[in-house]
Protein backbone atom coordinates (compact mmCIF):
# COMPACT_ATOMS: atom_id res chain seq x y z
CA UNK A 1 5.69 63.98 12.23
CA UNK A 2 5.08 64.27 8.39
CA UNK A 3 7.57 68.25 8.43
CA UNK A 4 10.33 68.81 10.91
CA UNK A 5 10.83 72.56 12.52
CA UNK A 6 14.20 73.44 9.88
CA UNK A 7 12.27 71.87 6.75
CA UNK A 8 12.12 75.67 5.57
CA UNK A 9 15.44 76.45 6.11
CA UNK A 10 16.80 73.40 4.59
CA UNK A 11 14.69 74.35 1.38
CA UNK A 12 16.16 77.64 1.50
CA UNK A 13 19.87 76.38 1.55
CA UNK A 14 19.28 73.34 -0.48
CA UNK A 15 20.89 74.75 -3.28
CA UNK A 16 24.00 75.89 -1.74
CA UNK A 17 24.82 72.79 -0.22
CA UNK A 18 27.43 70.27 -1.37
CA UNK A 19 26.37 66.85 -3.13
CA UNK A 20 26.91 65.25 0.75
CA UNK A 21 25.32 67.81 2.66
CA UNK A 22 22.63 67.75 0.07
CA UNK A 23 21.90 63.59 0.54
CA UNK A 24 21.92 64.13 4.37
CA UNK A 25 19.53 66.98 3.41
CA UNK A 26 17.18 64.97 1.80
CA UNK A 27 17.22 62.46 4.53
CA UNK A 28 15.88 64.85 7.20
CA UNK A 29 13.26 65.90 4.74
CA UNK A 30 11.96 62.73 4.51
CA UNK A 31 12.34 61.42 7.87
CA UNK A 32 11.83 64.16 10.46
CA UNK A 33 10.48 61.90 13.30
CA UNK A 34 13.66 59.75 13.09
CA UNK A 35 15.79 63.16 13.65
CA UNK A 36 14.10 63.08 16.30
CA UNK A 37 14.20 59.50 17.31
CA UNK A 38 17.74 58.22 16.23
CA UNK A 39 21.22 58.84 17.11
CA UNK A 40 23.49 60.73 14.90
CA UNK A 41 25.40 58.29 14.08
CA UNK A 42 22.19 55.71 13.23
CA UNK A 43 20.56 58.86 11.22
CA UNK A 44 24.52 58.89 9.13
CA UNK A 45 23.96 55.56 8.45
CA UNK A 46 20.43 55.43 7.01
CA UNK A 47 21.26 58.46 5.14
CA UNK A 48 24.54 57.02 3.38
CA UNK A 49 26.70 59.40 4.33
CA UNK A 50 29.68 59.75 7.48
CA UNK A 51 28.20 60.95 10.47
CA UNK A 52 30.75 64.13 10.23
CA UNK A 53 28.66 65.06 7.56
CA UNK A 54 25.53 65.55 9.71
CA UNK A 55 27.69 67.78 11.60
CA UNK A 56 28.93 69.88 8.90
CA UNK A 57 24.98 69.84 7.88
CA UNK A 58 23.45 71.39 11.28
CA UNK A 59 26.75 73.88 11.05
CA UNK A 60 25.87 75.05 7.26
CA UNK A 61 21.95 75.55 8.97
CA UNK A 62 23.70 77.39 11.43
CA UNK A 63 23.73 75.54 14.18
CA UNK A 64 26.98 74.31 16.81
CA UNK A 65 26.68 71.37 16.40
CA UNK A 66 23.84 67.78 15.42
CA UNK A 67 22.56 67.59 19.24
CA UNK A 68 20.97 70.85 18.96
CA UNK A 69 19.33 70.23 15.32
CA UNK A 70 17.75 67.23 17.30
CA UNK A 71 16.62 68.37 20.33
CA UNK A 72 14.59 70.96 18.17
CA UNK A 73 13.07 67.88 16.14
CA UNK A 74 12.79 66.21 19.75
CA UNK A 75 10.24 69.66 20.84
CA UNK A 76 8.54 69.59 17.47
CA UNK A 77 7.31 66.30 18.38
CA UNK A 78 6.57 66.63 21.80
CA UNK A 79 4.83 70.01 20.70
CA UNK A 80 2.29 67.61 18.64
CA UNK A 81 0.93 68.16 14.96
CA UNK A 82 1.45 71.15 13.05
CA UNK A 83 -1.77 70.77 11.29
CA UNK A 84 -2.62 70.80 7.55
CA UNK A 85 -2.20 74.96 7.22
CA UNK A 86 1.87 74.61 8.88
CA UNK A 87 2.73 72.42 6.36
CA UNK A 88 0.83 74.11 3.56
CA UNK A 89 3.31 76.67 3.74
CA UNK A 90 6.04 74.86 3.91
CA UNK A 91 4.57 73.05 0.57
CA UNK A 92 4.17 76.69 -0.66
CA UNK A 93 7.58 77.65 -0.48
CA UNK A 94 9.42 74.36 -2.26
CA UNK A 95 6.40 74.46 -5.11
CA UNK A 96 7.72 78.02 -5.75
CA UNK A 97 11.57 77.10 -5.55
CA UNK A 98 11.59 74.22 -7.76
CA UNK A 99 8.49 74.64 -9.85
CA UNK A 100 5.19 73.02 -10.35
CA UNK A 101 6.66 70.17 -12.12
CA UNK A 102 9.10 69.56 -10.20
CA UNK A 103 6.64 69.58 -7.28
CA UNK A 104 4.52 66.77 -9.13
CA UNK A 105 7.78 64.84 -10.27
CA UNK A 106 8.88 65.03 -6.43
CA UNK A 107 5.12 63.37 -5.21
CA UNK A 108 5.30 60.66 -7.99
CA UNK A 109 8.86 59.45 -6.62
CA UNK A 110 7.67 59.90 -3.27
CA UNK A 111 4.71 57.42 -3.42
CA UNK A 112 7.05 55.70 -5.27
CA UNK A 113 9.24 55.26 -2.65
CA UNK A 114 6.73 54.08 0.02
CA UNK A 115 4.98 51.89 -2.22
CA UNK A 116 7.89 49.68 -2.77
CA UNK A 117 8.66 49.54 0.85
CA UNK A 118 5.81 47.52 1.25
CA UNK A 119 7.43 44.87 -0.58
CA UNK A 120 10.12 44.50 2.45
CA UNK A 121 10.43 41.20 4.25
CA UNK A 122 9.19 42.39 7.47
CA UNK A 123 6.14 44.10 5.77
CA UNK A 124 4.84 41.32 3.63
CA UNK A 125 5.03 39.01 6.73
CA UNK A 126 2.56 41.47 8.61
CA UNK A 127 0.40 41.53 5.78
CA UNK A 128 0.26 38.20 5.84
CA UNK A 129 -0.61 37.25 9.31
CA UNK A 130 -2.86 40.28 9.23
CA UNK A 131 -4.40 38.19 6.22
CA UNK A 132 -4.82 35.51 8.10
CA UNK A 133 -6.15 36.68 11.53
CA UNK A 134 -9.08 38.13 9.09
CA UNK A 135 -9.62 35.35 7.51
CA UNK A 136 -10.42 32.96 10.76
CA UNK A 137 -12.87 35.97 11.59
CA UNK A 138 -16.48 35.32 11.56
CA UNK A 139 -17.17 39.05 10.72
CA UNK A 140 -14.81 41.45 9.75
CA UNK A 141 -16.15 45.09 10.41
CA UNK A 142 -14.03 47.72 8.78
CA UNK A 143 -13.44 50.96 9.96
CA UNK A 144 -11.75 54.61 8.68
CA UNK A 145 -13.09 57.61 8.85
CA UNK A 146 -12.02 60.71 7.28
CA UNK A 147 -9.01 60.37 4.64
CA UNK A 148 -8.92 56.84 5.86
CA UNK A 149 -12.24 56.15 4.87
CA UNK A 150 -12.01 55.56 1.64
CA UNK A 151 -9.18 52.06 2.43
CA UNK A 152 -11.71 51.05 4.97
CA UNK A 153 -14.61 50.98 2.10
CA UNK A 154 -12.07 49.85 -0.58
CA UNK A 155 -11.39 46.61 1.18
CA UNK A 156 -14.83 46.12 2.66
CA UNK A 157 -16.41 46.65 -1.51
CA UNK A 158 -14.07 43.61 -2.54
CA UNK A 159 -14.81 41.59 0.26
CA UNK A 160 -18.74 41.91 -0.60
CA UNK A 161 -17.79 40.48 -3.85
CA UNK A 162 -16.44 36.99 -2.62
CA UNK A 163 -19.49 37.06 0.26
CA UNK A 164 -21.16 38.84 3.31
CA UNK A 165 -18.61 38.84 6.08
CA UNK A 166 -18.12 42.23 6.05
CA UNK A 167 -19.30 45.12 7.32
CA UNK A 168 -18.62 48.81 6.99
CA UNK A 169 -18.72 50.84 10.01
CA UNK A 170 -20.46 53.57 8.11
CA UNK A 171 -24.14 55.42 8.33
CA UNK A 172 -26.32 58.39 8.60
CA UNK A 173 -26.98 60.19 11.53
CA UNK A 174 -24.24 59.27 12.94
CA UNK A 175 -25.45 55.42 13.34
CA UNK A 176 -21.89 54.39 11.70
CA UNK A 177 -20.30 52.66 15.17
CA UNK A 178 -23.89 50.97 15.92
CA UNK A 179 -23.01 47.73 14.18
CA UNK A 180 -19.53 46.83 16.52
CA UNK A 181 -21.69 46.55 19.28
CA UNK A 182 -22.95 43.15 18.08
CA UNK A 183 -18.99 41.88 17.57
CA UNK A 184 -17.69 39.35 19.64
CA UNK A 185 -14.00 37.97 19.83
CA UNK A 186 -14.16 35.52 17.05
CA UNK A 187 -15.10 38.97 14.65
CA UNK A 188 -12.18 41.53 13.53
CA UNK A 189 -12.19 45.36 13.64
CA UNK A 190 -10.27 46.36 10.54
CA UNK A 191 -9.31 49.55 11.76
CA UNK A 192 -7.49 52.50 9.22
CA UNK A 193 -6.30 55.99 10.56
CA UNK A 194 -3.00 57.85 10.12
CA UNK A 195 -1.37 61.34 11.42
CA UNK A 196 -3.83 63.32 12.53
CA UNK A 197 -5.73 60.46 13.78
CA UNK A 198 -9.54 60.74 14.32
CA UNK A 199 -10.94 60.63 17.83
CA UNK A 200 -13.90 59.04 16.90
CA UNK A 201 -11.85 55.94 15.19
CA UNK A 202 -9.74 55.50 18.18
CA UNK A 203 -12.46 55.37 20.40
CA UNK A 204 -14.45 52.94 18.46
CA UNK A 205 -11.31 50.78 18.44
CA UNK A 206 -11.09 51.07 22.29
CA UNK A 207 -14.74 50.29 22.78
CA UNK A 208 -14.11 47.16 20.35
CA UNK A 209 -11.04 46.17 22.16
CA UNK A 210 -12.77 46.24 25.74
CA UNK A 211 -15.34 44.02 24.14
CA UNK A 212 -12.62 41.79 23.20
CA UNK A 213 -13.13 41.80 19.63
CA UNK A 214 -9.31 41.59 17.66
CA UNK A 215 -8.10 45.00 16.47
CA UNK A 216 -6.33 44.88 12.98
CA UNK A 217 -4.81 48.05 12.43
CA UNK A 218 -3.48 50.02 9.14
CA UNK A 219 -1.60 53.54 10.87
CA UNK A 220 1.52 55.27 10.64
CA UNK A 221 3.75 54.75 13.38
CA UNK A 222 4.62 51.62 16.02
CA UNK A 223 3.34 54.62 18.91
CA UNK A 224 0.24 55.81 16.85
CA UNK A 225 -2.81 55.48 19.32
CA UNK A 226 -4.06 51.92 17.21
CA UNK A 227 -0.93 50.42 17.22
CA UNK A 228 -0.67 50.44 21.15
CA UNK A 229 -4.07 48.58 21.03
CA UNK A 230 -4.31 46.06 17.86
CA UNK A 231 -3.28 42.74 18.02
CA UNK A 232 -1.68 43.20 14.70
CA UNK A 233 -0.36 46.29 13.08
CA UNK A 234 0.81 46.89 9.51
CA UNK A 235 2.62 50.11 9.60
CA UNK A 236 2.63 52.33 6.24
CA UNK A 237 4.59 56.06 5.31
CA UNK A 238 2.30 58.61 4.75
CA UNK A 239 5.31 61.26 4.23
CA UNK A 240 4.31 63.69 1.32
CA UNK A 241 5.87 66.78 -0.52
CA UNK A 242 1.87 67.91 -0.26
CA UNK A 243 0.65 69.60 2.69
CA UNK A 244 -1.96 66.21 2.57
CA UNK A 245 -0.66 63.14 3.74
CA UNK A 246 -0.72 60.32 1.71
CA UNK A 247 -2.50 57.76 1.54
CA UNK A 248 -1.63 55.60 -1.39
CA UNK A 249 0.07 53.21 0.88
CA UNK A 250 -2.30 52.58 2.96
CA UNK A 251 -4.85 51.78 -0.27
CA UNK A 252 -2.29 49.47 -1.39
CA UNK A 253 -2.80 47.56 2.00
CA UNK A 254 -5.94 47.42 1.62
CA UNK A 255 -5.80 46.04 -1.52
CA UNK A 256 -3.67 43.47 -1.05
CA UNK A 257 -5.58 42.11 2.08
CA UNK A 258 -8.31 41.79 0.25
CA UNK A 259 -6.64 40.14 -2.68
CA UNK A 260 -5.27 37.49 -0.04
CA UNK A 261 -8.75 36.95 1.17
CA UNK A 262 -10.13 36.28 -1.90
CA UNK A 263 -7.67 33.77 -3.21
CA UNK A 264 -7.84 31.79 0.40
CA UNK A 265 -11.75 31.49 -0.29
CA UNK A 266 -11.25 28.93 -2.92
CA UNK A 267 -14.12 27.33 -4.88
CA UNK A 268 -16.12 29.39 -2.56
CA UNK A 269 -15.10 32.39 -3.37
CA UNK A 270 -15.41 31.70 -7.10
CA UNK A 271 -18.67 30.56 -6.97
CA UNK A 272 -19.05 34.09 -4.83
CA UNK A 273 -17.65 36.03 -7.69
CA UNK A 274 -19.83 34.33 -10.46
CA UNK A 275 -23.22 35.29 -8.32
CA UNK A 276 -21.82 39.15 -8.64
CA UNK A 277 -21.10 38.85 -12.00
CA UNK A 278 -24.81 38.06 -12.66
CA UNK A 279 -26.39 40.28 -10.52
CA UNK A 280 -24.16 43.30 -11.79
CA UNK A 281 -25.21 41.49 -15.42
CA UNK A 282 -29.31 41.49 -14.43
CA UNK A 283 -28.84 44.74 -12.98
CA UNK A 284 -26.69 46.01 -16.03
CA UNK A 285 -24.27 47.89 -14.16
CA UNK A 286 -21.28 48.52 -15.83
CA UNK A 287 -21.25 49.80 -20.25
CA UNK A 288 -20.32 46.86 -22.39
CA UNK A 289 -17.58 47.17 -24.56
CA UNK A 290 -18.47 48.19 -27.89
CA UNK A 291 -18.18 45.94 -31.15
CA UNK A 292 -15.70 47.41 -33.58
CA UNK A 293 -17.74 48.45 -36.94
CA UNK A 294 -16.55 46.08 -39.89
């Protein structure tokens, strides 16, 4: 859930709030689903602030007391997605509160944010084993479709640099999927798709799984559809101050996997790299610097 159910009336009464009601605030902003998902008292913690203060919080929105302010969060995600035009206007509203520069400012500290949670413990470990289940692969097919697409082809571009084991799950006339059907279990599905996931990527992911090809999956959430199904899961935030998701975590990911790749290939990989270089030289592909004039 990227916009809990009081995220307008917290904008409203942002301003009137003190500096503690105001950092408890901020944390149900930014994490709805754990509002939701986490005690009071767990929520107080994570926030930084007492857990009376969550009270006083949900009695300043106008509430009794915290138990209702999260059993409405608890609905809103049983209810399912808002979709992109609910939190539009919520996006609407705070742009027009604090300003378009303020609304840029906020998205810049927000990827931020997410960005250098990647670099926890727990997160680089994933990424590594993820690195290295793809690298005992025999084919790695990479999949996202839709605002995931682009990780899926970022990852599968570098890997055709450093050799041929991949393969992007992507075609005309709908031919995209046609290729999984010749995976086996020593292959990988590299699989990318966040809040609102894409039917068509979940099924494809299903189909691969049944065929028992390994699932590698880049999502949101330990209960997103993927993650109930991959044999290894790298979970990134996709929390925005934009109506849009982001998804410059997930890039990162990708990224980074490939990066890991690369370096494990060696002399191989090298020699891989020099071939490109040669055919993107014969082919003249990219401008050549220009000489400064003497």
């Amino acid at each position: 859930m990227d916009q809990g159910p009081l995220t307008e009336r917290i904008i409203a009464e942002f301003d009137r709030m003190s500096a503690q009601l105001q950092t408890a605030a901020r944390y149900m902003l930014d994490h709805p689903s754990d509002v939701a998902l986490l005690s009071m008292r767990e929520q107080a913690r994570h926030a930084g602030v007492q857990p009376a203060t969550m009270t006083r919080l949900a009695k300043h929105l106008g509430f009794a007391g915290y138990d209702v302010v999260r059993e409405s969060y608890a609905a809103a995600v049983r209810g399912g997605y808002p979709g992109f035009a609910g939190k539009a206007g919520i996006q609407v509203l705070s742009q027009k509160l604090k300003g378009d520069r303020a609304q840029a400012s906020e998205m810049v500290d927000s990827i931020a944010a997410h960005i250098a949670r990647l670099a926890k413990p727990e997160v680089l470990d994933r990424m590594v084993a993820a690195a290295g289940r793809l690298w005992s692969a025999r084919r790695i097919y990479c999949l996202g479709l839709r605002s995931s697409h682009p990780v899926a082809w970022h990852i599968h571009y570098i890997l055709s640099l450093v050799g041929d084991r991949s393969i992007l799950l992507d075609g005309v006339a709908a031919t995209g999927a046609d290729a999984i059907g010749r995976a086996t279990h020593d292959d990988v599905l590299l699989v990318a798709s966040v809040l609102p996931y894409t039917r068509q990527t979940v099924e494809i992911a299903e189909y691969a799984v049944g065929r028992g090809v390994p699932v590698v999956a880049i999502t949101d959430s330990e209960v997103a559809p993927l993650a109930q199904i991959a044999t290894q899961v790298i979970l990134v935030p996709t929390q925005s101050p934009s109506f849009f998701h982001t998804m410059a975590p997930a890039f990162a990911v990708a990224e980074i996997l490939a990066a890991l790749l690369a370096g494990r290939g060696g002399e191989q990989a090298l020699a891989e790299i020099r071939r490109t270089d040669e055919h993107h030289a014969a082919l003249n592909v990219h401008l050549k610097p220009r000489l400064g004039k003497k």
